[in-house]
N, C-alpha and C. Protein backbone atom coordinates (compact mmCIF):
# COMPACT_ATOMS: atom_id res chain seq x y z
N UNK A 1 -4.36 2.44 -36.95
CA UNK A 1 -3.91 2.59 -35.59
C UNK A 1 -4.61 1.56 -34.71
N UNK A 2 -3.84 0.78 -33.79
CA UNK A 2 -4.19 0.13 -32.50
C UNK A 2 -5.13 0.67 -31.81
N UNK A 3 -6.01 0.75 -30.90
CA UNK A 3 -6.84 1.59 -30.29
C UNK A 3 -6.71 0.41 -28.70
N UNK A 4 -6.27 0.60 -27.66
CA UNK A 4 -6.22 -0.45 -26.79
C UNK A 4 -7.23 0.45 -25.43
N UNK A 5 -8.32 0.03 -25.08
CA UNK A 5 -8.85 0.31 -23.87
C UNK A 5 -9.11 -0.30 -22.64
N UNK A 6 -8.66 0.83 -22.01
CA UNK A 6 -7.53 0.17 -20.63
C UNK A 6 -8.64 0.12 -19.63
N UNK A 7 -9.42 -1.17 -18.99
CA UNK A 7 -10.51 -0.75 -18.12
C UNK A 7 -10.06 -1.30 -16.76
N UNK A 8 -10.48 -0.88 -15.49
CA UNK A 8 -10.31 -1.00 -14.12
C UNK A 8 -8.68 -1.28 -13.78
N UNK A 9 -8.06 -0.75 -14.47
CA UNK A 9 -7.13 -0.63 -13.95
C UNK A 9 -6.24 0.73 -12.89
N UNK A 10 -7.30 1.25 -12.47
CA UNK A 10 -6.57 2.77 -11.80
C UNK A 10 -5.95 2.09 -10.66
N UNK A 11 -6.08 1.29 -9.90
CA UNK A 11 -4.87 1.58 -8.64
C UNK A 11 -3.76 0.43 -8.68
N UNK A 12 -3.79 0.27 -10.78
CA UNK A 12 -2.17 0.06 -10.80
C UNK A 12 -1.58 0.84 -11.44
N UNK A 13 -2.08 2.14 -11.93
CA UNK A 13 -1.20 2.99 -12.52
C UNK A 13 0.29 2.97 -12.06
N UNK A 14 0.60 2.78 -11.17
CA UNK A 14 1.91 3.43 -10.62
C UNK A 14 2.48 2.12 -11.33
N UNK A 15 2.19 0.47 -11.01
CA UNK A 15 2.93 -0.52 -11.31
C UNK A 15 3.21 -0.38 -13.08
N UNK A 16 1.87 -0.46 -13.63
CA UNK A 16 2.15 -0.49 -15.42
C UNK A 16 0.77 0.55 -15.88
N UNK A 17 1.39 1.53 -16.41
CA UNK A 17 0.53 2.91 -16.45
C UNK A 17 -0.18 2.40 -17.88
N UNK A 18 -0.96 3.12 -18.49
CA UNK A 18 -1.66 2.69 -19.58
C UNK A 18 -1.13 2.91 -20.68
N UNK A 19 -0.63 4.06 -20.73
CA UNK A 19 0.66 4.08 -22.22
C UNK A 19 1.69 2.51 -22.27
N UNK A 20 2.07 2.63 -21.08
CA UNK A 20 3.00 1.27 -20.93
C UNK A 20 1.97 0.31 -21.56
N UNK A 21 0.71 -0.45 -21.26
CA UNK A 21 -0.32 -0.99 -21.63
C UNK A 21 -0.48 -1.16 -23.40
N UNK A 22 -0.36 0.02 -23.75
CA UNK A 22 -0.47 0.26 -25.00
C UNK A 22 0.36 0.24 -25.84
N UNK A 23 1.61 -0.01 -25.46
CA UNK A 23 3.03 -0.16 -26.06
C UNK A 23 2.83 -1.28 -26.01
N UNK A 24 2.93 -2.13 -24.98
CA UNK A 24 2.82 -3.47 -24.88
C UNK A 24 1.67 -3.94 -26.09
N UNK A 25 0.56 -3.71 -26.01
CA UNK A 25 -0.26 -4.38 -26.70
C UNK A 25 0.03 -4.08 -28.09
N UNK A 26 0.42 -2.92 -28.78
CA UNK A 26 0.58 -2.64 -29.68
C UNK A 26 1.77 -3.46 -30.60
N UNK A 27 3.00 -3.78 -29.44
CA UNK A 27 4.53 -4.83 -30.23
C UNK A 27 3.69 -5.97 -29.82
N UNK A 28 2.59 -6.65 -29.19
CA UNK A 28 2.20 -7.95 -29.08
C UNK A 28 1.09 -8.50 -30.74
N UNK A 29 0.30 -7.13 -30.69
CA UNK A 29 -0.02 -7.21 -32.07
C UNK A 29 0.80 -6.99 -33.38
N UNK A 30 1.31 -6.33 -33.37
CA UNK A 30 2.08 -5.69 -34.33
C UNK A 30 3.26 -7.00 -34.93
N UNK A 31 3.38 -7.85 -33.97
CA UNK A 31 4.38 -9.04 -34.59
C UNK A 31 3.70 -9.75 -35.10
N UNK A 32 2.17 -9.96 -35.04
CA UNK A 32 1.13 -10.34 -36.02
C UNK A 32 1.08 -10.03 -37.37
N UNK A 33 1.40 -8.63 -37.60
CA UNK A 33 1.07 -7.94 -38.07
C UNK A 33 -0.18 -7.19 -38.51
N UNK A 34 -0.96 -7.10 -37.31
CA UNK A 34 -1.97 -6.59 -37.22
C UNK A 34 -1.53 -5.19 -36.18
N UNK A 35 -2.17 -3.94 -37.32
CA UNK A 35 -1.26 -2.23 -36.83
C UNK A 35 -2.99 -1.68 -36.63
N UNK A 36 -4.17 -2.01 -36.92
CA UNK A 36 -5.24 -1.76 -36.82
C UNK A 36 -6.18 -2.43 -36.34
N UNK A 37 -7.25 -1.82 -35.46
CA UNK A 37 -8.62 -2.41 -34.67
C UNK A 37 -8.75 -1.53 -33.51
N UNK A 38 -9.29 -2.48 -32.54
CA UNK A 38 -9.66 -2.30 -31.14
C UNK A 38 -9.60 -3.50 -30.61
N UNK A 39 -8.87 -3.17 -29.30
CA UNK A 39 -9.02 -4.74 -28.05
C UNK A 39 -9.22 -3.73 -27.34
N UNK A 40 -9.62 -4.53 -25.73
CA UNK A 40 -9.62 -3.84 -24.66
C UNK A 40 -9.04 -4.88 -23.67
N UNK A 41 -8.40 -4.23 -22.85
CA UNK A 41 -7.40 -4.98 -21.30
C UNK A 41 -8.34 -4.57 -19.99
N UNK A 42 -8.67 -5.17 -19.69
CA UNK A 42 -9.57 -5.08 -18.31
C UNK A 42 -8.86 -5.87 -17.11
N UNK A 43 -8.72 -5.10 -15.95
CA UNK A 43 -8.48 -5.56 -14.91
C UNK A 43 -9.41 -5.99 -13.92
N UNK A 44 -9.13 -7.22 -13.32
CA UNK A 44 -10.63 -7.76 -12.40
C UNK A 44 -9.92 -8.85 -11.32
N UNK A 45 -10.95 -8.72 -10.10
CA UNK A 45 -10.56 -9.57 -9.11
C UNK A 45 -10.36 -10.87 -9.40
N UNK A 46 -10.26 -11.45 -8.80
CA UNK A 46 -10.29 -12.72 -8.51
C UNK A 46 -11.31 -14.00 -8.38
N UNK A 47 -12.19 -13.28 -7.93
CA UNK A 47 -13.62 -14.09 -8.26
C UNK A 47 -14.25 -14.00 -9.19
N UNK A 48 -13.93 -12.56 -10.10
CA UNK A 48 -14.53 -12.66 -11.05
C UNK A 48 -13.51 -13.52 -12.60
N UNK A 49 -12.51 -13.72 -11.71
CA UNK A 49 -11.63 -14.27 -13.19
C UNK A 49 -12.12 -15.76 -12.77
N UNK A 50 -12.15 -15.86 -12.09
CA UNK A 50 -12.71 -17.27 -11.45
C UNK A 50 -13.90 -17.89 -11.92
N UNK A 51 -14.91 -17.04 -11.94
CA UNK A 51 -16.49 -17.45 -12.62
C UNK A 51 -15.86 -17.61 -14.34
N UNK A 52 -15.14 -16.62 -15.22
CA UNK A 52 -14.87 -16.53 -15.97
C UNK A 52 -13.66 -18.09 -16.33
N UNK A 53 -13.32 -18.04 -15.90
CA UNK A 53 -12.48 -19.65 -16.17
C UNK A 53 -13.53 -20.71 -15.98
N UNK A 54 -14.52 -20.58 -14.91
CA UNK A 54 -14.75 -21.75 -15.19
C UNK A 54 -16.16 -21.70 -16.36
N UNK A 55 -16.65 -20.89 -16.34
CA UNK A 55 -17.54 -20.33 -17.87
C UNK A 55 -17.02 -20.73 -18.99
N UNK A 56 -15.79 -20.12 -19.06
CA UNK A 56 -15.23 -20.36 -20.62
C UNK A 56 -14.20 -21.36 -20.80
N UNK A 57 -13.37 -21.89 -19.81
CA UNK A 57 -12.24 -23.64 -19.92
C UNK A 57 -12.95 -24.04 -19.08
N UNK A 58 -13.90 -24.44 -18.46
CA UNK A 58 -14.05 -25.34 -17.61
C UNK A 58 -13.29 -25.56 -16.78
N UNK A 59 -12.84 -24.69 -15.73
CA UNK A 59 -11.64 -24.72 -15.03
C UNK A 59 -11.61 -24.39 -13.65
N UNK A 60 -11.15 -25.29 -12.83
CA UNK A 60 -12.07 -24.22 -11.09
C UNK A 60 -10.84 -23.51 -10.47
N UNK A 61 -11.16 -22.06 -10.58
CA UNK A 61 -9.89 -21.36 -9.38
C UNK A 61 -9.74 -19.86 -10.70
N UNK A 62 -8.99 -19.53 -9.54
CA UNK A 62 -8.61 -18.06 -10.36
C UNK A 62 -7.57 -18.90 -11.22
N UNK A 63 -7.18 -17.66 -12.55
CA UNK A 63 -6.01 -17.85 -13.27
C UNK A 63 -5.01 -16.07 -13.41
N UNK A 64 -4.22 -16.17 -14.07
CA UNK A 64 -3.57 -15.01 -14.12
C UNK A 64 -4.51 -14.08 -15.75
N UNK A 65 -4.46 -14.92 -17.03
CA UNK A 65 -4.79 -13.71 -17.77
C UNK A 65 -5.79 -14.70 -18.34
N UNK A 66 -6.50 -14.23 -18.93
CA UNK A 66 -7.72 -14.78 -20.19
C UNK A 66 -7.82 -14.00 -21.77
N UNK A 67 -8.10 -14.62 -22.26
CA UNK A 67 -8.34 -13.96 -24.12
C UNK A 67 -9.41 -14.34 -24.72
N UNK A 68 -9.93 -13.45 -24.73
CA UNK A 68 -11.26 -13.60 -25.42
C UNK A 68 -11.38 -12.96 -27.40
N UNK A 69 -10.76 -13.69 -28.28
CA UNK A 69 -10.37 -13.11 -29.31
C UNK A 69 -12.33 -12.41 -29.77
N UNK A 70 -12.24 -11.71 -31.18
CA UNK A 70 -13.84 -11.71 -31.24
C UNK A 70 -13.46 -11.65 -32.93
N UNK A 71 -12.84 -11.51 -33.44
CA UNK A 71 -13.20 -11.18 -35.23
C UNK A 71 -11.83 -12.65 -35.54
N UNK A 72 -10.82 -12.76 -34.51
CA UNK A 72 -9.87 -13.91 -35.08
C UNK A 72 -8.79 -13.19 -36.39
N UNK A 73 -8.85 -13.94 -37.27
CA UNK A 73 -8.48 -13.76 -38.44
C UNK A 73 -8.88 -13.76 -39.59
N UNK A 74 -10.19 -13.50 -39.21
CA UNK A 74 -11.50 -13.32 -40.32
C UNK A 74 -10.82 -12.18 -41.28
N UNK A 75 -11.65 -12.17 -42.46
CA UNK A 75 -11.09 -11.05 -43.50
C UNK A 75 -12.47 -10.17 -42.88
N UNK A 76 -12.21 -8.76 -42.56
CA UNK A 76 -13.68 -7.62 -41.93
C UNK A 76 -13.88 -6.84 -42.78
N UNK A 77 -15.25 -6.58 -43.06
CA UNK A 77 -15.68 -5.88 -44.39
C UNK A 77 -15.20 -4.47 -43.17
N UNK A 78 -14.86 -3.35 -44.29
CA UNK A 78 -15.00 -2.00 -43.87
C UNK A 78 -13.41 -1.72 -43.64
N UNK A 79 -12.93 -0.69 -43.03
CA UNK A 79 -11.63 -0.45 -42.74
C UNK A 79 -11.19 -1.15 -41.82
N UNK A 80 -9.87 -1.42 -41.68
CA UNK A 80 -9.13 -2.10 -40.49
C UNK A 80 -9.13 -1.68 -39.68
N UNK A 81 -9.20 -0.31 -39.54
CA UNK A 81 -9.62 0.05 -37.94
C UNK A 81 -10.85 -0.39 -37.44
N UNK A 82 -12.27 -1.38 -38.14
CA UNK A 82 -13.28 -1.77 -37.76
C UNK A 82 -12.62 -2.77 -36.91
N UNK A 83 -11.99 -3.62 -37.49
CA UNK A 83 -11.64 -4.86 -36.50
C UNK A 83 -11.75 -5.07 -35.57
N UNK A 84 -12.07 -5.57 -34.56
CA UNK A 84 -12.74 -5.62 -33.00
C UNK A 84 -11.59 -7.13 -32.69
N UNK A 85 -10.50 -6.84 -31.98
CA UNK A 85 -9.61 -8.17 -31.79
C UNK A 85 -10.24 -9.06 -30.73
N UNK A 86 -10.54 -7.95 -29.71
CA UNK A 86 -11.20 -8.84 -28.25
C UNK A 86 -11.31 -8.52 -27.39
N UNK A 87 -10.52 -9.11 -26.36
CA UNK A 87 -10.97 -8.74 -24.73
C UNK A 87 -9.66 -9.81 -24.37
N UNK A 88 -9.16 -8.76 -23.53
CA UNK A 88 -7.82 -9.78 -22.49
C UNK A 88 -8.17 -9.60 -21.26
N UNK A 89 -8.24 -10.43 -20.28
CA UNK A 89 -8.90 -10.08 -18.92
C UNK A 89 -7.93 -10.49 -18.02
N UNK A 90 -7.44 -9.80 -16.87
CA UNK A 90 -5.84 -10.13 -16.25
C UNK A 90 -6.01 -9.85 -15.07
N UNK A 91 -6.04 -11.09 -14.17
CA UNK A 91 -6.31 -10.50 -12.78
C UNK A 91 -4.86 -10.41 -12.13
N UNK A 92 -4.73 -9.23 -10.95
CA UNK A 92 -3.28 -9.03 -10.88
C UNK A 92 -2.98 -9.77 -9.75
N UNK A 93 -3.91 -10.15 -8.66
CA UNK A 93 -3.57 -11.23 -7.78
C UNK A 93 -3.05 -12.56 -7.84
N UNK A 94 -2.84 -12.85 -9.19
CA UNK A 94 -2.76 -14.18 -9.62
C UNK A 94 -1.60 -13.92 -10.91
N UNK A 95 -0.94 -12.98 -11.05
CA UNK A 95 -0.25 -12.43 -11.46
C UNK A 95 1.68 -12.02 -11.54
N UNK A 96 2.46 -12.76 -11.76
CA UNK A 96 3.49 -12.28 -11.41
C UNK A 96 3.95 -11.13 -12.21
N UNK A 97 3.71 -11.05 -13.39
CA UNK A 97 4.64 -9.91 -14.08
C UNK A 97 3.27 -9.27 -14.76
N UNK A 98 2.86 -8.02 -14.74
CA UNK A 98 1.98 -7.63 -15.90
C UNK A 98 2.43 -7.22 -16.91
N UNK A 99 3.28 -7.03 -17.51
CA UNK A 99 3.59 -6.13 -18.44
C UNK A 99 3.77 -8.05 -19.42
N UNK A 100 3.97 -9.10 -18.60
CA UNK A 100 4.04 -10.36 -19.48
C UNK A 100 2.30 -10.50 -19.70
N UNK A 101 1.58 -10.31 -18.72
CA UNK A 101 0.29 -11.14 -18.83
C UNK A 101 -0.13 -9.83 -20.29
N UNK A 102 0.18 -8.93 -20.25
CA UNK A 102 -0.63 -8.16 -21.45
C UNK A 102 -0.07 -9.05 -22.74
N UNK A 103 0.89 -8.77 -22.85
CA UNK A 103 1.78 -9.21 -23.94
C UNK A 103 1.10 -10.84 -23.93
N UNK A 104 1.10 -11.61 -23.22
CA UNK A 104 0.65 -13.00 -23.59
C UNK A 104 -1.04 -12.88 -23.77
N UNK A 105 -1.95 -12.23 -23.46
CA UNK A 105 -3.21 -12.58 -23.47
C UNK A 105 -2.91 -11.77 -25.22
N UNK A 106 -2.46 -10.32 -25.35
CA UNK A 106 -3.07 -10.39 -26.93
C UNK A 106 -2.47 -10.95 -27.78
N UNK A 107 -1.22 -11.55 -27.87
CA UNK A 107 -0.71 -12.60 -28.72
C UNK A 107 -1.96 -14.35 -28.62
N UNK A 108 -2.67 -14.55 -27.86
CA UNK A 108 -3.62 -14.61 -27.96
C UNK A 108 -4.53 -14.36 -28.71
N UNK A 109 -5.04 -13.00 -28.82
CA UNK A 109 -6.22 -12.75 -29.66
C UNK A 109 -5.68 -12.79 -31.24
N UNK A 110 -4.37 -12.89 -31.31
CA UNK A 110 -3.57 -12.74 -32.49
C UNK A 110 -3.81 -13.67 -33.28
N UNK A 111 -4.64 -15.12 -32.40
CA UNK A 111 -4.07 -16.31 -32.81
C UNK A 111 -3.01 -17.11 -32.14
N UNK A 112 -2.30 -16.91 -31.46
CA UNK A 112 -1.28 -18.04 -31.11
C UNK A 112 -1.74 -18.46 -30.08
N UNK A 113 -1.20 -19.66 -30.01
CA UNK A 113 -1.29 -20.74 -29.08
C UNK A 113 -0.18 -21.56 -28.26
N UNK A 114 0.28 -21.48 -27.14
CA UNK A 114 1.41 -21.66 -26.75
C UNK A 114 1.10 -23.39 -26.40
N UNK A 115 0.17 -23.79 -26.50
CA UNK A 115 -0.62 -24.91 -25.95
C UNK A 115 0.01 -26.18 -27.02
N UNK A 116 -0.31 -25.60 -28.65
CA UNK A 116 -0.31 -26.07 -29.75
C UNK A 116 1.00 -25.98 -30.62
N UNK A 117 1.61 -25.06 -30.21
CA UNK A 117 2.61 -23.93 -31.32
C UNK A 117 4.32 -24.54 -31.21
N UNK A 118 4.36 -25.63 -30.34
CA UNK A 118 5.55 -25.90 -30.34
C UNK A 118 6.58 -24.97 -29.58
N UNK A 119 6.33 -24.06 -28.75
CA UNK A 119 7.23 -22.90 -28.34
C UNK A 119 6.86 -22.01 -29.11
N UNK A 120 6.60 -21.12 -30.10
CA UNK A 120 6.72 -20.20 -30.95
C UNK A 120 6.00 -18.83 -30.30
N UNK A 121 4.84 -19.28 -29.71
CA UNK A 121 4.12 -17.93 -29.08
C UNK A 121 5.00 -17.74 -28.32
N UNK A 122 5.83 -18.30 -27.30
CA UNK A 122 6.97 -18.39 -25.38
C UNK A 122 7.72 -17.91 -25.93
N UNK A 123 8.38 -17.72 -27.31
CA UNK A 123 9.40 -17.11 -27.91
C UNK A 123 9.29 -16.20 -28.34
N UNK A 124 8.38 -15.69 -29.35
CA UNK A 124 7.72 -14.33 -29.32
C UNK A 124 7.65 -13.18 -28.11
N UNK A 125 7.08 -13.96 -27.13
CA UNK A 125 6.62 -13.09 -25.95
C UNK A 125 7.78 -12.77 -25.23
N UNK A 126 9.25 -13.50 -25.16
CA UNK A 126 10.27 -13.31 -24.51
C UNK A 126 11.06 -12.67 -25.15
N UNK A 127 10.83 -12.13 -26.59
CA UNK A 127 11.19 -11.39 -27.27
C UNK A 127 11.09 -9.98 -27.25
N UNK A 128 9.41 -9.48 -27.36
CA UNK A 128 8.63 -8.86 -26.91
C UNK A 128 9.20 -7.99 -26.03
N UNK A 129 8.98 -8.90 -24.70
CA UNK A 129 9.06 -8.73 -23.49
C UNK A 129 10.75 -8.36 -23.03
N UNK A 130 11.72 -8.23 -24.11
CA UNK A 130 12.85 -8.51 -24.16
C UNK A 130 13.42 -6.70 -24.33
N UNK A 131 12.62 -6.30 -25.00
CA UNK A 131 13.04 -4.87 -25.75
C UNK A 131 12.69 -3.67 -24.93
């Protein structure tokens, strides 16, 4: 089983509730084919996605989502539910659709790369994001 933990997100429940969250993350992994671990989705301002971009891309300004993978596609001793995928960090001010920024940050931790991939992750996710 997926295990997705949903942090600071309470005063968007109403926009994308956490089951929604977890559906999402679950068909974003699951086209991986990865059905076991833990990620977590954290919601955060703006300044703090900000320190965080420029920490980890070298990048100055807010962005919409971040991925922080942590095990990759390593083979993990122990059960698959050990797996630890990562951390997706999604600020909603900088944000047009959330229910895309989930879906694109853990296809992310999945491995893909929309940067590198020729289209293949943008197609996935509009897929995804399609159903």
């Amino acid at each position: 089983m997926l295990e997705v933990e949903v942090i600071g997100g309470e005063r968007l429940v109403t926009k994308l509730p956490p089951p929604e969250i977890e559906r999402l993350a679950g068909l974003a992994a699951g086209s991986a084919g990865i059905e076991h671990g833990h990620l977590a989705v954290t919601f955060v301002d703006a300044q703090r996605i900000a320190e965080l971009n420029r920490e980890h891309r070298g990048k100055d300004g807010p962005t919409d989502v971040l991925s922080f993978p942590v095990d990759e596609l390593e083979d993990i001793p122990g059960p698959p539910e050990s797996r630890e995928l990562g951390d997706v960090v999604i600020c909603p001010e900088h944000t047009v659709d959330l229910r895309e920024a989930v879906v694109h940050g853990v296809l992310h931790l999945t491995g893909m790369d929309h940067e590198t991939d020729h289209g293949e992750m943008l197609a996935v996710q509009a897929e995804i994001l399609s159903w």
